[in-house]
Protein backbone atom coordinates (compact mmCIF):
# COMPACT_ATOMS: atom_id res chain seq x y z
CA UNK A 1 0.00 0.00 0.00
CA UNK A 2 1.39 3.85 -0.97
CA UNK A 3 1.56 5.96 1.97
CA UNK A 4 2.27 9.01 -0.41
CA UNK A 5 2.45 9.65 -4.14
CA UNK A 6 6.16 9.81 -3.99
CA UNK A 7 6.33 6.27 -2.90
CA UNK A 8 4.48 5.16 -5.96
CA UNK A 9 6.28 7.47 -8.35
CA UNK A 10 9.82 5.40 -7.34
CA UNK A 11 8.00 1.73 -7.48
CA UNK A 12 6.83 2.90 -10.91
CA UNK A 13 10.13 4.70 -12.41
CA UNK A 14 11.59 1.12 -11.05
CA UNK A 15 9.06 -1.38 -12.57
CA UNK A 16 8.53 0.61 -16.14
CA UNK A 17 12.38 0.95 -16.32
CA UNK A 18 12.47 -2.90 -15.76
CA UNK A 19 9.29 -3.07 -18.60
CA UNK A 20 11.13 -0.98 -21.21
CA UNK A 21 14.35 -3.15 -20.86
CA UNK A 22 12.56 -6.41 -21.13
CA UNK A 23 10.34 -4.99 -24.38
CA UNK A 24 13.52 -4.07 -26.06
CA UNK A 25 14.66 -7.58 -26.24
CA UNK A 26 11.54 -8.36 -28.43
CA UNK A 27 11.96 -8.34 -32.13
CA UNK A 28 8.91 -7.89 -34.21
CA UNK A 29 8.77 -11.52 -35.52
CA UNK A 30 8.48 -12.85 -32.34
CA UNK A 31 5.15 -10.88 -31.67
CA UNK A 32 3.08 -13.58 -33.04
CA UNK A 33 4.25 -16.39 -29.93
CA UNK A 34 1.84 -18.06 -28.73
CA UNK A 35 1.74 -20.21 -25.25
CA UNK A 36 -1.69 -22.25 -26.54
CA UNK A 37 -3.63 -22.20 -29.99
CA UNK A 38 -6.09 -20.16 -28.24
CA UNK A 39 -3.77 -17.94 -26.07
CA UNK A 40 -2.86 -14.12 -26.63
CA UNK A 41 0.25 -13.61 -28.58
CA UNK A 42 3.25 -12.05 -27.32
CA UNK A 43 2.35 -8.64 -28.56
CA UNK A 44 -1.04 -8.63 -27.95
CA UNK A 45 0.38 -9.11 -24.21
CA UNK A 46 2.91 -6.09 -25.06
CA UNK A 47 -0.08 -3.97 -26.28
CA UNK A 48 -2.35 -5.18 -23.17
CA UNK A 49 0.54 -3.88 -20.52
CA UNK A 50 0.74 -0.56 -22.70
CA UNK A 51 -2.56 0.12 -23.23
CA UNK A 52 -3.53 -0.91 -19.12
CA UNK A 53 -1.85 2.20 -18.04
CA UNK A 54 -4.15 4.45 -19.69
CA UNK A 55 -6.94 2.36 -19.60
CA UNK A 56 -6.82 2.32 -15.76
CA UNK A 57 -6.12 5.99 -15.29
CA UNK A 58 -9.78 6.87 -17.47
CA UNK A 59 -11.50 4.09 -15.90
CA UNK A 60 -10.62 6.40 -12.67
CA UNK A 61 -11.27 9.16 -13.98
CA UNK A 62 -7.96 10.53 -14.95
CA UNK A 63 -7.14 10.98 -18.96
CA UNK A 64 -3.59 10.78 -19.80
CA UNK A 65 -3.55 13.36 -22.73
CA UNK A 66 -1.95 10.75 -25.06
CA UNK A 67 -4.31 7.90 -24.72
CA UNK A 68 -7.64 6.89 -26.75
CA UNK A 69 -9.27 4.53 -25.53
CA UNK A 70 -10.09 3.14 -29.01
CA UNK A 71 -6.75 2.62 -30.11
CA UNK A 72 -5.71 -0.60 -32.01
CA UNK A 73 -2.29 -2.51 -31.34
CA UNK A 74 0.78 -0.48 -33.33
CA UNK A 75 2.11 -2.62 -35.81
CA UNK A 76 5.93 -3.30 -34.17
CA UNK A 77 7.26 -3.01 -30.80
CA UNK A 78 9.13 -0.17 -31.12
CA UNK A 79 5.98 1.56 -31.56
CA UNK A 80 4.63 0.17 -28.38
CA UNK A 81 7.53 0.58 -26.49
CA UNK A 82 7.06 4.36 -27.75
CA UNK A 83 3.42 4.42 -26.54
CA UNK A 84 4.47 2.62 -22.99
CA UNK A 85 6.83 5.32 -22.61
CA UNK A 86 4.34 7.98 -22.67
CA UNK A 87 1.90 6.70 -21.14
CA UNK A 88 4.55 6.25 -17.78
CA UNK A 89 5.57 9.57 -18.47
CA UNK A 90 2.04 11.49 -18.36
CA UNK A 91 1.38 9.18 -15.64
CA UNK A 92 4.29 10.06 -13.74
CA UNK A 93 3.27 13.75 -14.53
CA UNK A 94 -0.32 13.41 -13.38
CA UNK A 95 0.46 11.78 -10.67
CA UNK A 96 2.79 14.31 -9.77
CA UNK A 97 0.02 16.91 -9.30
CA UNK A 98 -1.91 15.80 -7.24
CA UNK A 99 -1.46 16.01 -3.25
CA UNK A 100 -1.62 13.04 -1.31
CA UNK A 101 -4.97 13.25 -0.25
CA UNK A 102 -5.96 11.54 -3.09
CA UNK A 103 -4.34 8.04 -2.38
CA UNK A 104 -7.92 7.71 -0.06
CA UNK A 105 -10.03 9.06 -3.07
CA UNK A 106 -12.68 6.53 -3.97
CA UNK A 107 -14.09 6.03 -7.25
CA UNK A 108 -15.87 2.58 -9.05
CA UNK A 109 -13.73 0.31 -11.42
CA UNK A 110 -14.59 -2.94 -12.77
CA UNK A 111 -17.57 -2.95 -10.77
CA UNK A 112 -15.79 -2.18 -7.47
CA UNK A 113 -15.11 0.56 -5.34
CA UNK A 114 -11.46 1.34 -5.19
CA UNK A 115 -9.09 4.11 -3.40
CA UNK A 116 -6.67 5.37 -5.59
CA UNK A 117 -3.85 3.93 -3.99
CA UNK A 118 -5.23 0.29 -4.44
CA UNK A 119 -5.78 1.49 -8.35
CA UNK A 120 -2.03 2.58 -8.04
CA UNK A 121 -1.00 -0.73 -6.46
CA UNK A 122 -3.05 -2.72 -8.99
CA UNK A 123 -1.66 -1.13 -11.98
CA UNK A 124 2.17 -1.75 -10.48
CA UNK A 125 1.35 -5.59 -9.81
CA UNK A 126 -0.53 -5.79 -12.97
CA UNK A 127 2.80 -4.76 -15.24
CA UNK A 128 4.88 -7.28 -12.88
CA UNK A 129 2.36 -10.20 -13.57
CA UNK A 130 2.48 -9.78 -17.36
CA UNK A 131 5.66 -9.64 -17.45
CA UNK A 132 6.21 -13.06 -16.02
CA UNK A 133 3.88 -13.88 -18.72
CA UNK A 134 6.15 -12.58 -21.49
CA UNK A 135 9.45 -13.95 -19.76
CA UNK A 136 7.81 -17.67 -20.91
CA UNK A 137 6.93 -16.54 -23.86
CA UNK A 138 9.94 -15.49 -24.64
CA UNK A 139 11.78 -18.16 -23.68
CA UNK A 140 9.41 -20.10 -25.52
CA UNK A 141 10.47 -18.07 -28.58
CA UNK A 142 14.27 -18.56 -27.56
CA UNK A 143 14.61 -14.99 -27.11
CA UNK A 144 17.11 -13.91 -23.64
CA UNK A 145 15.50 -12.27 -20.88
CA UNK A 146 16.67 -10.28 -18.04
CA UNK A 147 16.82 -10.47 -14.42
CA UNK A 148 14.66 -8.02 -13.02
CA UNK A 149 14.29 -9.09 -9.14
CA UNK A 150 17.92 -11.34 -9.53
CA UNK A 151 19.88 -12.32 -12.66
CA UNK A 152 18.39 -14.23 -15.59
CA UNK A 153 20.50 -17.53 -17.01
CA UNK A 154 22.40 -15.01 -19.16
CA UNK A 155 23.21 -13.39 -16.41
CA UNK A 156 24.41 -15.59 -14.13
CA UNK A 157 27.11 -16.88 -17.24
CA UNK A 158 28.04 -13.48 -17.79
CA UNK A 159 29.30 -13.46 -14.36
CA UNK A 160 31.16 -16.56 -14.85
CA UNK A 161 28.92 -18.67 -12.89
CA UNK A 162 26.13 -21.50 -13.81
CA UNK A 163 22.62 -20.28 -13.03
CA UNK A 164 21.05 -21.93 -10.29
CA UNK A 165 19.11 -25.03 -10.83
């Protein structure tokens, strides 16, 4: 739980610094990877961390100036990466001006009542759970990944050491 704004503004500067690095390592033709037949692809779960942020902030009330709620999926990752990037930076800049009075501000989302700081909370945990999501993919896709909480198997053998089994 945030006790102030502040404290959310460093969890998120952490965890979407941590999102841009892992999207980076995705080339284009891996955005069609699929876990199951019936499963989202590996961009459409790109696009669905990108397009949360803003998503979120309406459903609460709060338009980031850059975001349309009717936007379709870019066409490459570089694009999305683009789009994630402003979307954490008017959110980051929103955020900013408020006071932090409004962490207890109630509002209703997905058919709950929800204080803004749960909404903040959410939308951190929500990036971190998709992105475990895309670490399998990716691996799935033989693409690297990084260590984000403690070093990936890349990692660990750039540090001379076997990764732990």
């Amino acid at each position: 739980m945030y006790s102030t704004l502040n404290d959310f503004i460093s969890d998120w500067t952490q965890e979407s610094s941590a999102t841009i690095k892992l999207l980076q390592l995705i080339p284009d033709e891996a955005l069609i990877q699929k876990v199951y037949p019936e499963g989202r692809t590996l961009g459409m779960l790109v696009w669905h961390i990108v397009y949360t942020v803003g998503e979120m902030m309406q459903a609460a009330g709060i338009q980031l100036p850059d975001f349309d709620l009717q936007e379709k999926m870019p066409p490459n990752i570089n694009a999305m990466i683009d789009k994630y990037i402003q979307f954490s930076n008017s959110l980051i800049e929103k955020v900013k001006n408020y006071d932090d009075h409004k962490l207890d501000e109630e509002f209703h989302i997905y058919g709950e009542n929800w204080k803004f700081r749960d909404l903040l909370k959410g939308l951190v945990y929500h990036q971190i759970h998709h992105r475990g999501q895309l670490t399998v993919l990716m691996r799935q896709a033989g693409l690297p990944v990084i260590g984000i909480y403690g070093p990936s198997k890349e990692e660990w053998s750039q540090f001379g050491m076997e990764s732990p089994e």
